[in-house]
Protein backbone atom coordinates (compact mmCIF):
# COMPACT_ATOMS: atom_id res chain seq x y z
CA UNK A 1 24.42 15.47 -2.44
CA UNK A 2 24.36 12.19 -4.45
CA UNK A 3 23.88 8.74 -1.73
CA UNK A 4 25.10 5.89 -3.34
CA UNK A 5 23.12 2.51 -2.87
CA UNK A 6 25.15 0.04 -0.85
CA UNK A 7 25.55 -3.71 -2.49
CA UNK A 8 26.80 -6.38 -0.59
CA UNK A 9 28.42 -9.12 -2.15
CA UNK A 10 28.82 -12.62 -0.40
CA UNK A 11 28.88 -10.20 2.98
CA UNK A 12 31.43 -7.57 1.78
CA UNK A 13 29.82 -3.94 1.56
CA UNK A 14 30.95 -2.09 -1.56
CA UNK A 15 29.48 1.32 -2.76
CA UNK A 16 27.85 1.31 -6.14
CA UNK A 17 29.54 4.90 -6.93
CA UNK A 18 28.81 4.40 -11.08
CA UNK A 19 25.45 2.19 -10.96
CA UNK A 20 22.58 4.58 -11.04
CA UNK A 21 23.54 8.03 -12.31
CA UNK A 22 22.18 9.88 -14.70
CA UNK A 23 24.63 10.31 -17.91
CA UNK A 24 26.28 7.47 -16.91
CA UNK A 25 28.07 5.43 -20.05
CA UNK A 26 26.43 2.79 -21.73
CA UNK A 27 23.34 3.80 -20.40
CA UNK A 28 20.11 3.92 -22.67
CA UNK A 29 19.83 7.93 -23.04
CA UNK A 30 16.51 8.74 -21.01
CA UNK A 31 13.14 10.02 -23.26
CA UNK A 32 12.04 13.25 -22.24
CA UNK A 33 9.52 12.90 -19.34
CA UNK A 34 6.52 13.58 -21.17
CA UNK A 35 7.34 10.86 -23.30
CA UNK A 36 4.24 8.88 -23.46
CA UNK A 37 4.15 5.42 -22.12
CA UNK A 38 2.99 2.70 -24.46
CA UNK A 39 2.79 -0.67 -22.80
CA UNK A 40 -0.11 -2.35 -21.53
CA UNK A 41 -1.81 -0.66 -24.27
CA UNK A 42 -2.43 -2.85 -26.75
CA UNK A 43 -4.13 -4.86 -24.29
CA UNK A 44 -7.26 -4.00 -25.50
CA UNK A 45 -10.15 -5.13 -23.18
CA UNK A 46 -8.38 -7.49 -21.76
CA UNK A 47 -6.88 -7.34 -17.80
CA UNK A 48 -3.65 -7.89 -16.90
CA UNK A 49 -4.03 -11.53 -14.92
CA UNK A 50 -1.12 -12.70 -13.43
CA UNK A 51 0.98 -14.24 -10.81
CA UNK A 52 3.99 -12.63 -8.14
CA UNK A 53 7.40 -14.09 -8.18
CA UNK A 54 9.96 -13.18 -5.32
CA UNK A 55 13.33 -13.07 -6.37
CA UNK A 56 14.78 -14.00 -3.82
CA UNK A 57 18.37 -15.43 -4.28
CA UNK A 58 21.00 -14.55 -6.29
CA UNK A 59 22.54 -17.99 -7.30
CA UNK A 60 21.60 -19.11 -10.74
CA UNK A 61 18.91 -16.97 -10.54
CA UNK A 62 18.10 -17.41 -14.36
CA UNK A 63 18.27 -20.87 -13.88
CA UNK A 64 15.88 -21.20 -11.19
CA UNK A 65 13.01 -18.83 -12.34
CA UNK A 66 13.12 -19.58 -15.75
CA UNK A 67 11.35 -22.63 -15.36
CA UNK A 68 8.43 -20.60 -13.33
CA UNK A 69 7.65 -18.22 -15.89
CA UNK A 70 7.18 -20.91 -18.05
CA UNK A 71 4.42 -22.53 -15.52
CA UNK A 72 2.89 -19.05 -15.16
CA UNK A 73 2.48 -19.49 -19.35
CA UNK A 74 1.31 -23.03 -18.89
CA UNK A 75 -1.04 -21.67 -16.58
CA UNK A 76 -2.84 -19.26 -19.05
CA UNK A 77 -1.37 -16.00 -17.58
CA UNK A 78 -0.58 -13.27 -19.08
CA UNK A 79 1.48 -11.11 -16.64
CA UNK A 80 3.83 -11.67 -14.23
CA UNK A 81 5.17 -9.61 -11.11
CA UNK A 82 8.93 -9.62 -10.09
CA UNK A 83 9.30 -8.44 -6.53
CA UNK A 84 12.88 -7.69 -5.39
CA UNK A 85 13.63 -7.01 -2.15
CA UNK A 86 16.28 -4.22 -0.64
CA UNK A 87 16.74 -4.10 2.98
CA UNK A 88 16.88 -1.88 5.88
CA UNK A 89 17.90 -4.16 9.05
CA UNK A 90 15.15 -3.05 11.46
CA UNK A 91 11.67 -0.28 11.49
CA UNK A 92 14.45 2.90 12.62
CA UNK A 93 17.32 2.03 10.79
CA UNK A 94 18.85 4.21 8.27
CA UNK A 95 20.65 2.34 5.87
CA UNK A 96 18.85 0.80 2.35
CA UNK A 97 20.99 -1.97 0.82
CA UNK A 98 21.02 -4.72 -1.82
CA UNK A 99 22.38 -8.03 -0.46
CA UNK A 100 23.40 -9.95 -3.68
CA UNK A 101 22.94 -13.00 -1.76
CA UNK A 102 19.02 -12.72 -1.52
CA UNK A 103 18.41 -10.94 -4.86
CA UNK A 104 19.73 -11.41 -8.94
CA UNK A 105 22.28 -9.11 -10.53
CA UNK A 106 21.46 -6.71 -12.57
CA UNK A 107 22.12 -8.49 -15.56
CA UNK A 108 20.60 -11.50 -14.31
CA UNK A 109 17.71 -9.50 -13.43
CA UNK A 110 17.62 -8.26 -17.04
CA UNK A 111 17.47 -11.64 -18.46
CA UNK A 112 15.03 -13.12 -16.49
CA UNK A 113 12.71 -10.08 -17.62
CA UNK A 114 13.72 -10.57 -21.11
CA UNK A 115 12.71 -14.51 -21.10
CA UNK A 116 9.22 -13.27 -19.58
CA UNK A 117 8.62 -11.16 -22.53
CA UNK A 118 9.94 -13.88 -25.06
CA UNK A 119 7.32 -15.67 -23.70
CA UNK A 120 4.52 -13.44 -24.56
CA UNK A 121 3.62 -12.16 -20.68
CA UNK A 122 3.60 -8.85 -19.41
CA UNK A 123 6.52 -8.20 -17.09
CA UNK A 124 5.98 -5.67 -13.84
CA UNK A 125 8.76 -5.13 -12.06
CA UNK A 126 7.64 -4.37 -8.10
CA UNK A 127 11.70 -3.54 -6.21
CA UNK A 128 10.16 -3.49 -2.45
CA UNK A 129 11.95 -2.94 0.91
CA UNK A 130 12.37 -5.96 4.11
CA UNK A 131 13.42 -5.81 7.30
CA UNK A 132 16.30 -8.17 8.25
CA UNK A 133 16.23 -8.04 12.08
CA UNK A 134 12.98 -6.82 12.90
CA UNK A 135 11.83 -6.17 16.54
CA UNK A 136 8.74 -7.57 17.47
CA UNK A 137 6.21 -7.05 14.63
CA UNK A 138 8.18 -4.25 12.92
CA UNK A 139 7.47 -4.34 9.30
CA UNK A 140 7.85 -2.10 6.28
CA UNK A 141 4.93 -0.07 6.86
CA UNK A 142 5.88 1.13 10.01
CA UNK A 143 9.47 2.31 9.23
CA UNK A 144 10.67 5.19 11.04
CA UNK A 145 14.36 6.22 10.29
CA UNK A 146 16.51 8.80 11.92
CA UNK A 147 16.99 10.82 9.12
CA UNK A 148 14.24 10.91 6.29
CA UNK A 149 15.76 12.83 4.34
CA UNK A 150 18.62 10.71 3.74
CA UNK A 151 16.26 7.92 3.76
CA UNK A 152 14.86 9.51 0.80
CA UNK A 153 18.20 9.92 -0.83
CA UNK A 154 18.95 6.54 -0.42
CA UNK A 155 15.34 4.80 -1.42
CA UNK A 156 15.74 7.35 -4.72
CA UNK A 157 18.94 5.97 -5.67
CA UNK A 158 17.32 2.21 -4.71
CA UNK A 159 14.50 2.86 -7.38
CA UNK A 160 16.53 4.58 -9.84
CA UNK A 161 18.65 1.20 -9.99
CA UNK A 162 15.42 -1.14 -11.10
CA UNK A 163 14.22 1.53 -12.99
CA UNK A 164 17.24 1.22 -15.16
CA UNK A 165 17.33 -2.42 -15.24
CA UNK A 166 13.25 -2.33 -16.56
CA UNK A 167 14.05 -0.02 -18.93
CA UNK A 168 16.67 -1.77 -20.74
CA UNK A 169 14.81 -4.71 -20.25
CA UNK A 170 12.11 -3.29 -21.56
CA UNK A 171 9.66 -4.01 -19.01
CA UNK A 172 6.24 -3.04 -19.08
CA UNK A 173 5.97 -1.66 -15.80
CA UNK A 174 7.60 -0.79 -12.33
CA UNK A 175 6.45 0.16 -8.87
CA UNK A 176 7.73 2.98 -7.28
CA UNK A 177 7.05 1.67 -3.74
CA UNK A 178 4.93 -0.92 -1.69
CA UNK A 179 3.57 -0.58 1.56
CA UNK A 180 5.49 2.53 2.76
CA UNK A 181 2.73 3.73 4.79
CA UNK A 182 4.52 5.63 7.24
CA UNK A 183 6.33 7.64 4.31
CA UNK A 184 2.72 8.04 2.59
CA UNK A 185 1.72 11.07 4.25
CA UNK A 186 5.21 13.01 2.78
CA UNK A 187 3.66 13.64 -0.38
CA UNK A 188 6.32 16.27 -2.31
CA UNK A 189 9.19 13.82 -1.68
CA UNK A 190 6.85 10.41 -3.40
CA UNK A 191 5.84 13.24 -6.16
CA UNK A 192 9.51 14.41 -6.68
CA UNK A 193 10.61 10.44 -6.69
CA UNK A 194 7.79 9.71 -9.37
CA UNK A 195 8.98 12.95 -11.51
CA UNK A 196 12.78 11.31 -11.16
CA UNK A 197 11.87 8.03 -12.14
CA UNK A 198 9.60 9.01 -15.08
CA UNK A 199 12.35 9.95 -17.44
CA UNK A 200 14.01 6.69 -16.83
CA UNK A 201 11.41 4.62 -16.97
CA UNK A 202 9.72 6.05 -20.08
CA UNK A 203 8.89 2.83 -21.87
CA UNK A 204 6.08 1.90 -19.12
CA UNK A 205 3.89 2.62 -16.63
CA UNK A 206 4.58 3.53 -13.10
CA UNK A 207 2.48 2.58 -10.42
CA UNK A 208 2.61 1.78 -6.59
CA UNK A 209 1.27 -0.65 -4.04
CA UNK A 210 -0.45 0.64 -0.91
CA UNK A 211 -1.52 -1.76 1.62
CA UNK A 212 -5.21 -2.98 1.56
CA UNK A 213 -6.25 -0.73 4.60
CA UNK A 214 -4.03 2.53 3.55
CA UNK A 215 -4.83 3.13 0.01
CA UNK A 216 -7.34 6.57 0.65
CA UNK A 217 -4.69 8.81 2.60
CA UNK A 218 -2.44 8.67 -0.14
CA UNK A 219 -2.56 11.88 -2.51
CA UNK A 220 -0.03 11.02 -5.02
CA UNK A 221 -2.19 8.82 -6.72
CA UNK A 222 -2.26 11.60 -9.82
CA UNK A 223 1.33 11.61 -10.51
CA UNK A 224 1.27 7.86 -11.40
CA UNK A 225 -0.55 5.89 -14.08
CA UNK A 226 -2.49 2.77 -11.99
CA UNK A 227 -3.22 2.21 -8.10
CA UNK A 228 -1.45 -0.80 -7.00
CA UNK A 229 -3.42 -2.57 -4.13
CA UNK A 230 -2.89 -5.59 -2.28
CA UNK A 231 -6.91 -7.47 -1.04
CA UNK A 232 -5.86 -8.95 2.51
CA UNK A 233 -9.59 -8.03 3.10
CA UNK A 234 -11.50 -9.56 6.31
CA UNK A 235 -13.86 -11.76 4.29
CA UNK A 236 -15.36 -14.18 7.05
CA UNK A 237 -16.19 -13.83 10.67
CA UNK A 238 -15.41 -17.69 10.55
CA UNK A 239 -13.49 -20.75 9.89
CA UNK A 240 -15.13 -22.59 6.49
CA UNK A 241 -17.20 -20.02 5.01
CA UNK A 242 -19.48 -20.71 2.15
CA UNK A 243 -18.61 -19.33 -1.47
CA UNK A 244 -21.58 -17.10 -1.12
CA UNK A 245 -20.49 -15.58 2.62
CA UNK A 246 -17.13 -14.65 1.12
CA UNK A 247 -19.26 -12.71 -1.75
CA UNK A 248 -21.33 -11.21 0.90
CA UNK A 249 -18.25 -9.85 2.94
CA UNK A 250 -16.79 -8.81 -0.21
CA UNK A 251 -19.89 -6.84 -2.00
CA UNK A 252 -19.71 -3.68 -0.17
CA UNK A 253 -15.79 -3.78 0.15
CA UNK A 254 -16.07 -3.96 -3.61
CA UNK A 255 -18.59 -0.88 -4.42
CA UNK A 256 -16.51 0.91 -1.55
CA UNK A 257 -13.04 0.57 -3.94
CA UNK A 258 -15.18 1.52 -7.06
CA UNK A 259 -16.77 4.69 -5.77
CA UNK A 260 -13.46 5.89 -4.54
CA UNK A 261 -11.79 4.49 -7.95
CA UNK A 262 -13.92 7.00 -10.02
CA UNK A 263 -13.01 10.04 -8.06
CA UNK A 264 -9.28 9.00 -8.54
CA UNK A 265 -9.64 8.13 -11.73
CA UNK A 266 -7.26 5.77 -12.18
CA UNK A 267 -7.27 1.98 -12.91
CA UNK A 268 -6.63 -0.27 -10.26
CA UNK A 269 -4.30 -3.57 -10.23
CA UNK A 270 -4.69 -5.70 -7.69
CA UNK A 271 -0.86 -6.33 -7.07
CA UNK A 272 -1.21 -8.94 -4.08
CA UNK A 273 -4.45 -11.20 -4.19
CA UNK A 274 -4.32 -14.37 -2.22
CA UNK A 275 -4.68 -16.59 1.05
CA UNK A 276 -3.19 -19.09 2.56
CA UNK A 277 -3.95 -22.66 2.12
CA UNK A 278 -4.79 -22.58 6.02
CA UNK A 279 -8.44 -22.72 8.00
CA UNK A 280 -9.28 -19.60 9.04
CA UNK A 281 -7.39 -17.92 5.99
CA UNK A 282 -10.62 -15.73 4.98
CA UNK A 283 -10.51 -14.02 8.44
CA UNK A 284 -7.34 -12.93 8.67
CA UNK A 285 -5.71 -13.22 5.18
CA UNK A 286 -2.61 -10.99 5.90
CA UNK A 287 -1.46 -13.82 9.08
CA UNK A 288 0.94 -16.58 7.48
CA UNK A 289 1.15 -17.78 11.39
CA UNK A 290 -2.24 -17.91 12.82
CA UNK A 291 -2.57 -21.98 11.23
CA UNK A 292 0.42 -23.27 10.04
CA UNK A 293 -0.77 -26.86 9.24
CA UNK A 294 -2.23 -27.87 5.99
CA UNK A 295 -5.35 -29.47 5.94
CA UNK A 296 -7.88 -30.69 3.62
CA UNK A 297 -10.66 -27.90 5.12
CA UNK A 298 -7.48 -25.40 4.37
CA UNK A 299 -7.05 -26.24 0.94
CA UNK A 300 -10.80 -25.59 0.52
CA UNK A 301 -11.18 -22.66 2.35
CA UNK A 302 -8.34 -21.53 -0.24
CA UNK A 303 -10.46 -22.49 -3.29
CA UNK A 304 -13.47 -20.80 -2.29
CA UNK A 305 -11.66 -17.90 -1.49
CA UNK A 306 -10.48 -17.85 -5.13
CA UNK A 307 -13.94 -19.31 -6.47
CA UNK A 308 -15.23 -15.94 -4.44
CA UNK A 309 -12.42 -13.15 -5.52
CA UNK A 310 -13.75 -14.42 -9.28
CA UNK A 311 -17.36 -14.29 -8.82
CA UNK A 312 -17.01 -10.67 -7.43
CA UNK A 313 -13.79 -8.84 -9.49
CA UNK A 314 -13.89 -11.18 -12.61
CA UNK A 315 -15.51 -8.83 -15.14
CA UNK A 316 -14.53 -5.93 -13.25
CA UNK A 317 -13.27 -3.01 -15.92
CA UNK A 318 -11.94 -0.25 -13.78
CA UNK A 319 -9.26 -3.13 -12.92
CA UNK A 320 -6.18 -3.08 -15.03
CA UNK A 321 -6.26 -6.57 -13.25
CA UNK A 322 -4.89 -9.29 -10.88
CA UNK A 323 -2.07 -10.68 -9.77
CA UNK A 324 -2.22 -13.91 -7.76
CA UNK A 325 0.39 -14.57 -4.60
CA UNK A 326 2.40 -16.45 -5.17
CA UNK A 327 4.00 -18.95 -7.82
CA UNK A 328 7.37 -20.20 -5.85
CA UNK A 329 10.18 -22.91 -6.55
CA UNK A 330 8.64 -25.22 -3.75
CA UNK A 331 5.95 -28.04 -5.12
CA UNK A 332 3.22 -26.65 -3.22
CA UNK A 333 0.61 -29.90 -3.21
CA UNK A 334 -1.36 -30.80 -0.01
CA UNK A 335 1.22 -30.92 2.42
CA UNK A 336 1.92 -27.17 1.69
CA UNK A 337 0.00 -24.60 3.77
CA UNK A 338 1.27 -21.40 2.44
CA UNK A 339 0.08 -18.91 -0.29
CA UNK A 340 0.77 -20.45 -3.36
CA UNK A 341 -2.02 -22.55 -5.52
CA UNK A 342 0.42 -24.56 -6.83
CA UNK A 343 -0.47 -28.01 -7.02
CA UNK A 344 -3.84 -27.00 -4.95
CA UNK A 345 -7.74 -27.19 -5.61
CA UNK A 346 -7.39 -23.31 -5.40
CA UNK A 347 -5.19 -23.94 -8.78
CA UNK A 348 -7.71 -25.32 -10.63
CA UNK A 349 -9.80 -22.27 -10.15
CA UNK A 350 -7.55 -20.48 -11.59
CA UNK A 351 -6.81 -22.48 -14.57
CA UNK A 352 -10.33 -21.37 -15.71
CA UNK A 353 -9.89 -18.12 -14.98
CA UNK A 354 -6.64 -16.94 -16.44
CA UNK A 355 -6.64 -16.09 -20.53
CA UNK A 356 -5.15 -19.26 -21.72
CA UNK A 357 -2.06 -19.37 -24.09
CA UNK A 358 -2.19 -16.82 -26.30
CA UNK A 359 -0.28 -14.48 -23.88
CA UNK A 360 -0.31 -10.38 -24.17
CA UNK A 361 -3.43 -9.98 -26.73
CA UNK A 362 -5.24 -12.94 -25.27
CA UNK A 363 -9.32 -12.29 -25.15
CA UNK A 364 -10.43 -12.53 -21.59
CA UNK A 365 -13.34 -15.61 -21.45
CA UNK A 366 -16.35 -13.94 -19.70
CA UNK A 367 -17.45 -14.31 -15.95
CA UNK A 368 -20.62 -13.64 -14.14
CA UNK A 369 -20.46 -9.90 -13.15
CA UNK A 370 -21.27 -9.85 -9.57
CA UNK A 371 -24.80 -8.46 -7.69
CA UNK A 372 -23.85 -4.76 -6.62
């Protein structure tokens, strides 16, 4: 049975019945799937650093991001992350759809991918799934349809449409997934989606984001070519922590990943690393709400969270590397209290950090390696 992925368009529903198919015309002929994948590559020793942009509207979307990728380059990154969201409207729903509204075309989507690249960064493309309506504190990870295996059909056919659109954009990468936990433990259906995306997606590398707290149960991790991770770590038992507390908290969290890294044997890539410009941010870095008012002790909790992320991962080489949330379309500056270190002390930080212009082949400038 072939599910077609539902679009809608300025609130219409129509039914994608030619978009994702294999054979389809005017599609790039897959490779064979044991085609190997070359990108990322030539990187030599140096890490992917990088920031996360949501796509998250589809008017003038080329127009609007445009203009971040170049501040990602002005930044000295080398990478960037493109999430696009699908949605299902709430944890037990069955439905997956593309709202057109909240996300670019395809061919928009293709271009902005295409200007990344011209522009000498790494592109990862990271399609993940929202909840409209959710119920109460419903979220992704806790989805729960009636029927998985239509889910299944459906979230194929949802992957199988970015994995076209980063092939023929010649992206270097794509996630399969992020934060599914509640699908995690059906292993043969994540392994059969990875063995149908691979022969689309032959040009790059195919990884997949597990939350912080959920990476260990999974048991796919061999079918794909990096762990994805997001670091919403408890780092402080406090408001204000010191540099060197956050380092503390972090060390055995640290040789924790590392140890279980070399059994997997698979580089990591931290696909989510960041905190809110907000006191309290180290404690509970996954809670946007628990202090929404910026503050001058916010901003700096924020910096010495990134000051502290550095010290420890920095010259870290089982990472494939970082990507920072989140570079967004609003000014950031000191009246913002959200994730982004634009226009922030926590900016600055990074500025030092990231490989400097130079983009793909850029050499890495060394950093302490932290006390294990």
């Amino acid at each position: 049975m072939i599910t077609k992925l539902v679009i809608l368009i300025g609130g219409a529903t129509a039914l994608a019945a030619a978009l994702l198919w294999p054979g389809q015309p005017g599609r790039t002929p897959p490779a064979p799937a044991s085609a190997p994948s070359q990108n990322f590559a030539d990187l030599g020793p140096a890490p992917l650093r990088g920031l996360a942009i949501q796509l998250a509207s589809g008017y003038r979307p080329v127009e609007t991001y445009t203009p971040l990728l170049k501040e990602i380059v002005e930044l000295g990154a080398n990478t960037v992350l493109l999430s696009v969201a699908g949605f299902m409207e709430h944890a037990t729903s069955q439905s997956i759809y593309l709202d057109m509204r909240k996300a670019p075309s395809a061919e928009d989507l293709k271009t902005i991918i295409r200007r990344g690249e011209e522009m000498g960064l790494n592109v990862i493309l990271m399609p993940i799934v929202l909840l409209r309506n959710p119920r109460g504190s419903e979220w992704r990870g806790i989805i729960e349809p009636p029927d998985w295996e239509e889910w299944w059909n459906q979230y194929t056919d949802f992957v199988l449409w970015f994995a076209d659109i980063a092939r023929e954009a010649a992206a270097d990468g794509l996630m399969v997934g992020s934060e599914l936990i509640s699908s995690e433990k059906q292993t043969a259906r994540w392994v059969k989606l990875i063995q149908t995306v691979r022969p689309r997606f032959w040009c790059g590398k195919l990884g997949y984001s597990a939350n912080w707290d959920h990476y260990r149960p999974i048991e796919f991790w061999d079918h794909l070519d990096f762990v994805g991770m997001t670091s919403y770590f408890t780092l402080a038992d406090k408001k204000d922590p010191t540099v060197e507390e956050i380092v503390t908290h972090w060390e055995p969290i640290q040789k924790d990943i590392l140890a279980w890294q070399r059994r997997i044997g698979r580089p990591i890539l931290f696909t989510e690393v960041g905190w809110c410009s907000q006191e309290g941010a180290a404690m509970a870095p996954w809670n946007y709400y628990q202090n929404q008012k910026a503050t001058p002790a916010g901003m700096e909790e924020q910096r010495r969270l990134y000051e502290a992320f550095i010290r420890v991962w920095g010259n870290t080489p089982e990472l494939l590397g970082v990507i920072w949330w989140e570079w967004t379309t609003d000014p950031g500056g000191p009246d913002d209290y959200g994730y982004t270190p634009k226009g922030k002390p926590a900016e600055q930080v990074l500025r030092s950090w990231l490989p400097g212009a130079g983009g793909r082949n850029a050499a890495v400038p060394p950093t302490p390696a932290p006390q294990r």
